[in-house]
Protein backbone atom coordinates (compact mmCIF):
# COMPACT_ATOMS: atom_id res chain seq x y z
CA UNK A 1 -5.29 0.92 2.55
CA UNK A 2 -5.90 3.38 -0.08
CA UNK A 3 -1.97 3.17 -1.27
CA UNK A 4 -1.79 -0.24 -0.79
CA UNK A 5 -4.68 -0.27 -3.28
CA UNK A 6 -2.54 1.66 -5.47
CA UNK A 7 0.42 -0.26 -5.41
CA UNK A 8 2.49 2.24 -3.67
CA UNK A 9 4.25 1.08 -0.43
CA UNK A 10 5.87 2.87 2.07
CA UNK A 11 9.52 2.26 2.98
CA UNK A 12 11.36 3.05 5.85
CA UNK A 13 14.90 3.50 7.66
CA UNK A 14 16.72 3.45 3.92
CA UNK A 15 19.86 5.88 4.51
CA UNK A 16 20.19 7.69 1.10
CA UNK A 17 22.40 10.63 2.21
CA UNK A 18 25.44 9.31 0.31
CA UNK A 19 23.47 8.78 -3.19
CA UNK A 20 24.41 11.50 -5.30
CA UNK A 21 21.69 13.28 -7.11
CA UNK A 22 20.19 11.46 -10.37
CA UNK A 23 17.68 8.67 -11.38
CA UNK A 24 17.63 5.91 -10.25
CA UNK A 25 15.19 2.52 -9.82
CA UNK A 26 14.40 1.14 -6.36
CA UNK A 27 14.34 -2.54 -5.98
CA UNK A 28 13.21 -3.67 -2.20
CA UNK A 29 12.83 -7.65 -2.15
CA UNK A 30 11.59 -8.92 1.16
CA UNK A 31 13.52 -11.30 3.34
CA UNK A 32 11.75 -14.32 4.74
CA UNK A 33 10.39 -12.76 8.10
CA UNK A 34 8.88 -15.48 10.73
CA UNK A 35 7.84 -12.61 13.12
CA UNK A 36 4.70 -12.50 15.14
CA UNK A 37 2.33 -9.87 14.27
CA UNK A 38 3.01 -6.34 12.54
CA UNK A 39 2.44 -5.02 9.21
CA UNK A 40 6.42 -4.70 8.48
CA UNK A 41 9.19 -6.67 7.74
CA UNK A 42 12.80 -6.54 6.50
CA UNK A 43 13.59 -6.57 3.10
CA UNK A 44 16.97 -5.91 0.54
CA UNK A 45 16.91 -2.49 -0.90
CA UNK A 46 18.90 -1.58 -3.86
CA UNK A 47 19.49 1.41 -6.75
CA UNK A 48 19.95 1.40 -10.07
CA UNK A 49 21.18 4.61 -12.04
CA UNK A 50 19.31 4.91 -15.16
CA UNK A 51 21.52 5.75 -18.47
């Protein structure tokens, strides 16, 4: 509750052993989930390198 209150989320399962080191921005945009119950759901995760 308390990071939800501050806007920070936590995500999971994201495979980022093959990003090489920099920064970057982290877009996640959820997919439409119908699923019963749960506090998760799948969503569309994507970098981009800042210049």
């Amino acid at each position: 509750v308390v990071l939800l209150e501050k806007e920070i989320v936590i995500l999971e399962g994201v495979d980022l052993r093959e990003v090489a080191a920099g920064d970057y921005e982290i877009f996640c945009a959820p997919l439409k989930y119908d699923g019963a119950g749960g506090d998760g759901a799948p969503a569309r995760t994507f970098l981009r390198e800042l210049r």
